[in-house]
C-alpha atoms as a PDB file:
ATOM      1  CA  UNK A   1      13.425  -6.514   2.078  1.00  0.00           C
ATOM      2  CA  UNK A   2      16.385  -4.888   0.646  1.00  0.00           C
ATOM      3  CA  UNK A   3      17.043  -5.578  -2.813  1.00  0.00           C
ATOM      4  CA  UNK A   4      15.853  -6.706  -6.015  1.00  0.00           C
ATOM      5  CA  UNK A   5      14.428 -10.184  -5.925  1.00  0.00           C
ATOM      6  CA  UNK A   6      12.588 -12.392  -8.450  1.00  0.00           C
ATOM      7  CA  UNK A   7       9.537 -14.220  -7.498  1.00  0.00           C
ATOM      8  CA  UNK A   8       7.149 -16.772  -9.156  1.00  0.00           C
ATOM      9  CA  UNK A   9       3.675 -16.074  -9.490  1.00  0.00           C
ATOM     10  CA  UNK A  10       0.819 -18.148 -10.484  1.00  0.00           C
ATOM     11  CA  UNK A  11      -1.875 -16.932 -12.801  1.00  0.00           C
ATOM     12  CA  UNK A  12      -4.905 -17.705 -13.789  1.00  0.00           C
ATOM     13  CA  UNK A  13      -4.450 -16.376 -17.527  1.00  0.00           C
ATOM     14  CA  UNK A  14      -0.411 -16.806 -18.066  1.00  0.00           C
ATOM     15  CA  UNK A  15       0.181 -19.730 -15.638  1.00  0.00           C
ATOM     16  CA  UNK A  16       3.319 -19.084 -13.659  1.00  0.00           C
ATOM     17  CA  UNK A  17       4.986 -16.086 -14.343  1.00  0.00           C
ATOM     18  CA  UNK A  18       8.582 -14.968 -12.713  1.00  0.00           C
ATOM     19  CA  UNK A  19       8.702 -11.248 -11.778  1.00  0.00           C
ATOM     20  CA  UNK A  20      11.160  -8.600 -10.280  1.00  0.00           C
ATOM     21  CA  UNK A  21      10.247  -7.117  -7.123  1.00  0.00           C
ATOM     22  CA  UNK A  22      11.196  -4.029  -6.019  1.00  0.00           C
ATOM     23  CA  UNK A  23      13.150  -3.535  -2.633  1.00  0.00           C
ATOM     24  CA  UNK A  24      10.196  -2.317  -0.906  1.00  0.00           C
ATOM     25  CA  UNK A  25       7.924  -5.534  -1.880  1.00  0.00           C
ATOM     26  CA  UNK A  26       6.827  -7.556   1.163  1.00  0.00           C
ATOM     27  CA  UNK A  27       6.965 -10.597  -0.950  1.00  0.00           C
ATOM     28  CA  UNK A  28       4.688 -12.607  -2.829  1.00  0.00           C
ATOM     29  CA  UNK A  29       4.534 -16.268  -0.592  1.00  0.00           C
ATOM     30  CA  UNK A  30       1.312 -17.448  -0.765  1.00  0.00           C
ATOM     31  CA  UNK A  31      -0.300 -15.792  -3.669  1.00  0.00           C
ATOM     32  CA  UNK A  32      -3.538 -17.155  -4.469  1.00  0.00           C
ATOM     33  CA  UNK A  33      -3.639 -17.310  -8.573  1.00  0.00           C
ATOM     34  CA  UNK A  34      -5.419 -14.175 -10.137  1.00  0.00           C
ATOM     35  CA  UNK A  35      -5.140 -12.733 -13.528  1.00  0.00           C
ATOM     36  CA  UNK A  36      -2.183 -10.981 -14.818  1.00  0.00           C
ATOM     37  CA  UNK A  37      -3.091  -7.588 -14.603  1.00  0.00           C
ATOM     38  CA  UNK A  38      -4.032  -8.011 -11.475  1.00  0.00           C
ATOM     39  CA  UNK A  39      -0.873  -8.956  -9.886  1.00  0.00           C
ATOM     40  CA  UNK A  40       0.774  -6.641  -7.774  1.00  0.00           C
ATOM     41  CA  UNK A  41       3.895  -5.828  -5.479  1.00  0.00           C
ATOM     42  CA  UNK A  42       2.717  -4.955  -2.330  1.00  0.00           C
ATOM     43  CA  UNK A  43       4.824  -3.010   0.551  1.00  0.00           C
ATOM     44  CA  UNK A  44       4.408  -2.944   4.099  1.00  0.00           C
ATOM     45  CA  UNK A  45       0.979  -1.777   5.457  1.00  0.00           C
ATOM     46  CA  UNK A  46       0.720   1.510   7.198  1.00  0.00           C
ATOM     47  CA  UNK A  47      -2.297   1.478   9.972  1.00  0.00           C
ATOM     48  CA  UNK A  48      -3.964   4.693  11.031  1.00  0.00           C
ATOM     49  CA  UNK A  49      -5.837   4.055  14.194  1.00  0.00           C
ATOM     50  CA  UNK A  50      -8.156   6.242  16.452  1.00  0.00           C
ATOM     51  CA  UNK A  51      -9.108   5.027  19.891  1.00  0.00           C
ATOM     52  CA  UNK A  52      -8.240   1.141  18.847  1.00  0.00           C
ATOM     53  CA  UNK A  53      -9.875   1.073  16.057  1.00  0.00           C
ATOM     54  CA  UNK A  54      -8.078   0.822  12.514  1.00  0.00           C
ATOM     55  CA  UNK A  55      -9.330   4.207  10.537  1.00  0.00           C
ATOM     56  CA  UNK A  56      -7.117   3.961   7.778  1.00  0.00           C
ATOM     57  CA  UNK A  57      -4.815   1.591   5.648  1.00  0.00           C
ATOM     58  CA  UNK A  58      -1.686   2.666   3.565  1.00  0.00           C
ATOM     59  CA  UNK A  59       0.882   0.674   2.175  1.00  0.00           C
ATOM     60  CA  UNK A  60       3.209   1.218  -1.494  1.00  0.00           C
ATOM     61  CA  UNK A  61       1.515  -0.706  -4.462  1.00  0.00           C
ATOM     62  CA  UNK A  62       2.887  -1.235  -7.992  1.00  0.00           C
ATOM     63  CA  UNK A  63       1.020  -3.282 -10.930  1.00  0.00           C
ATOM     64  CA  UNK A  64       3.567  -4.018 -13.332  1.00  0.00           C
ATOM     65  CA  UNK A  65       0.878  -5.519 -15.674  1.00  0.00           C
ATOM     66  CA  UNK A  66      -1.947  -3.287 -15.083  1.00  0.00           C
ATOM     67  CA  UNK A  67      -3.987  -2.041 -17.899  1.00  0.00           C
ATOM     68  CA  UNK A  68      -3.823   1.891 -16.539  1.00  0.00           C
ATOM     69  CA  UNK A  69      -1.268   3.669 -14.291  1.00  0.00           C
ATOM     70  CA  UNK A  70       1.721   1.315 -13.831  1.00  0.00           C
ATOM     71  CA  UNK A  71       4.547   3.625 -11.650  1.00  0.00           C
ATOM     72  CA  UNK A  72       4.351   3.112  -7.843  1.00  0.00           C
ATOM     73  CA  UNK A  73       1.581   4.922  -5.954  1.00  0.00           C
ATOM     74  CA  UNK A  74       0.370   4.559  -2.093  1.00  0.00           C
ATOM     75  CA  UNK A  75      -2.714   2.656  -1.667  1.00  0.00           C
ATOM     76  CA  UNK A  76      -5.064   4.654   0.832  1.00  0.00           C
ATOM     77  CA  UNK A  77      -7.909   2.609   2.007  1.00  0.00           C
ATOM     78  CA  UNK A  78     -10.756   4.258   4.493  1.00  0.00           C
ATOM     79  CA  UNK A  79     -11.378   1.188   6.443  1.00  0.00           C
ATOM     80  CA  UNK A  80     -15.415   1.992   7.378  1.00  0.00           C
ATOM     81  CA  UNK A  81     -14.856   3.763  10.820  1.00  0.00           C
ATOM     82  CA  UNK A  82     -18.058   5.403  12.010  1.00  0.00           C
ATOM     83  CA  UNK A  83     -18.836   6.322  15.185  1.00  0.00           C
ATOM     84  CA  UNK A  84     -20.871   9.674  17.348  1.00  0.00           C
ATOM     85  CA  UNK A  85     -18.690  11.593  19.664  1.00  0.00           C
ATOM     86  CA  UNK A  86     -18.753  14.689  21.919  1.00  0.00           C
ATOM     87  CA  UNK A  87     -16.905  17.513  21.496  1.00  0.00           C
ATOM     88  CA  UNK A  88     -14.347  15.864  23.709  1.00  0.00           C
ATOM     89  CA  UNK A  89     -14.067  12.937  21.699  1.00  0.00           C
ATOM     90  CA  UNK A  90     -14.187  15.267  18.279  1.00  0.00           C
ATOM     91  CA  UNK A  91     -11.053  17.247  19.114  1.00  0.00           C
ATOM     92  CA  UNK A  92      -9.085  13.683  20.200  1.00  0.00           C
ATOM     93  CA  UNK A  93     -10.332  12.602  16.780  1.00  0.00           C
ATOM     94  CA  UNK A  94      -8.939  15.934  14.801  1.00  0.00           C
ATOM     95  CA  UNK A  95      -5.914  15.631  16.626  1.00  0.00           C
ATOM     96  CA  UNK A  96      -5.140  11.870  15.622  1.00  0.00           C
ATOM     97  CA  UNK A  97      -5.825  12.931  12.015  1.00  0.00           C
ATOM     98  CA  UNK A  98      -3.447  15.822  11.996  1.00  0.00           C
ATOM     99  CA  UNK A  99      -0.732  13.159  13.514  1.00  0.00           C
ATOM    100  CA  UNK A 100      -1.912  10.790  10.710  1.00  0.00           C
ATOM    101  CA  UNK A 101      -2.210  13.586   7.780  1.00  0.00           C
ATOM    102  CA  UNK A 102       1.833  14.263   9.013  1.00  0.00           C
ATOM    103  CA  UNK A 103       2.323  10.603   8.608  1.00  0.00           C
ATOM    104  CA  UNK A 104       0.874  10.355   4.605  1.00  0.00           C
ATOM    105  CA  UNK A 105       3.221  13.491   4.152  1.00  0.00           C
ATOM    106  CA  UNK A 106       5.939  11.323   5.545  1.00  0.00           C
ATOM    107  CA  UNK A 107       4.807   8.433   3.410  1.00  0.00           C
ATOM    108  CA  UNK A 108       4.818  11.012   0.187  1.00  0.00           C
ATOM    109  CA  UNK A 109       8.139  12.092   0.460  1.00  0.00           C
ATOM    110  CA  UNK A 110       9.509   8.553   0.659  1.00  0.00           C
ATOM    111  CA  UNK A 111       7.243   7.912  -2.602  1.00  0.00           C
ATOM    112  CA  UNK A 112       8.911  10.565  -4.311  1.00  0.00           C
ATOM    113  CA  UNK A 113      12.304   9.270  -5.297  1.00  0.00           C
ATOM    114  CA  UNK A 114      10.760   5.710  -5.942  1.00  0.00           C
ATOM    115  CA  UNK A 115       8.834   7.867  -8.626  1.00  0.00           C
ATOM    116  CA  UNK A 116      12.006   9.745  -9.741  1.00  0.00           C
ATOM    117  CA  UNK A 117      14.337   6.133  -9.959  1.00  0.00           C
ATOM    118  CA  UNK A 118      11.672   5.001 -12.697  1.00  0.00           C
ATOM    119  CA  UNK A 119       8.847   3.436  -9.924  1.00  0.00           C
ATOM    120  CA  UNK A 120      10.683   1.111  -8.240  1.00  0.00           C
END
């Protein structure tokens, strides 16, 4: 997406509420009703894989009704990967995180002028 759009959300505390979504928003079809603070604008998920397995998720995330922190941040979620390797397989696995670690800095630099515009 890439502009500002409106969108119509249901709720389980407000009933249907319209919001603006940023550019970066992936869209809000389908939303299953939740509370207010709970809704959120959602960008375009990030995966960080080792050896075919998903080890990480990223993606942008904004709660424009959240009780706490409001501005735009990137979600980072550590998806359970576990697994015993050689010393083989542990320098594969160090060098897929330093590829990854380049991609979050990536990721942060395109989150800092959201921040600077006022989050969105």
């Amino acid at each position: 997406m890439t502009g500002a759009r409106t969108a119509t959300v249901p709720t389980i505390d407000h009933g249907p509420i319209t919001i603006t979504c940023p550019a970066w928003c992936t869209g809000h079809d389908g939303q299953v009703p939740e509370y207010r603070a709970d809704l959120n604008h959602r960008g375009p998920e990030h995966a960080f894989n080792f050896d075919g397995q998903q080890v990480f998720l990223a993606l942008l995330t904004q709660y424009p009704f959240g009780s706490g922190r409001r501005e735009t941040g990137l979600y980072v979620e550590e998806t359970g990967f576990a697994r015993t390797l050689d010393p083989a397989g542990l320098r594969q696995l160090a060098a897929t995180l330093t590829v990854h670690a380049v991609h979050l800095r990536t990721l942060a630099g395109q989150l800092d002028p959201l921040l600077a515009g006022g989050g969105s």
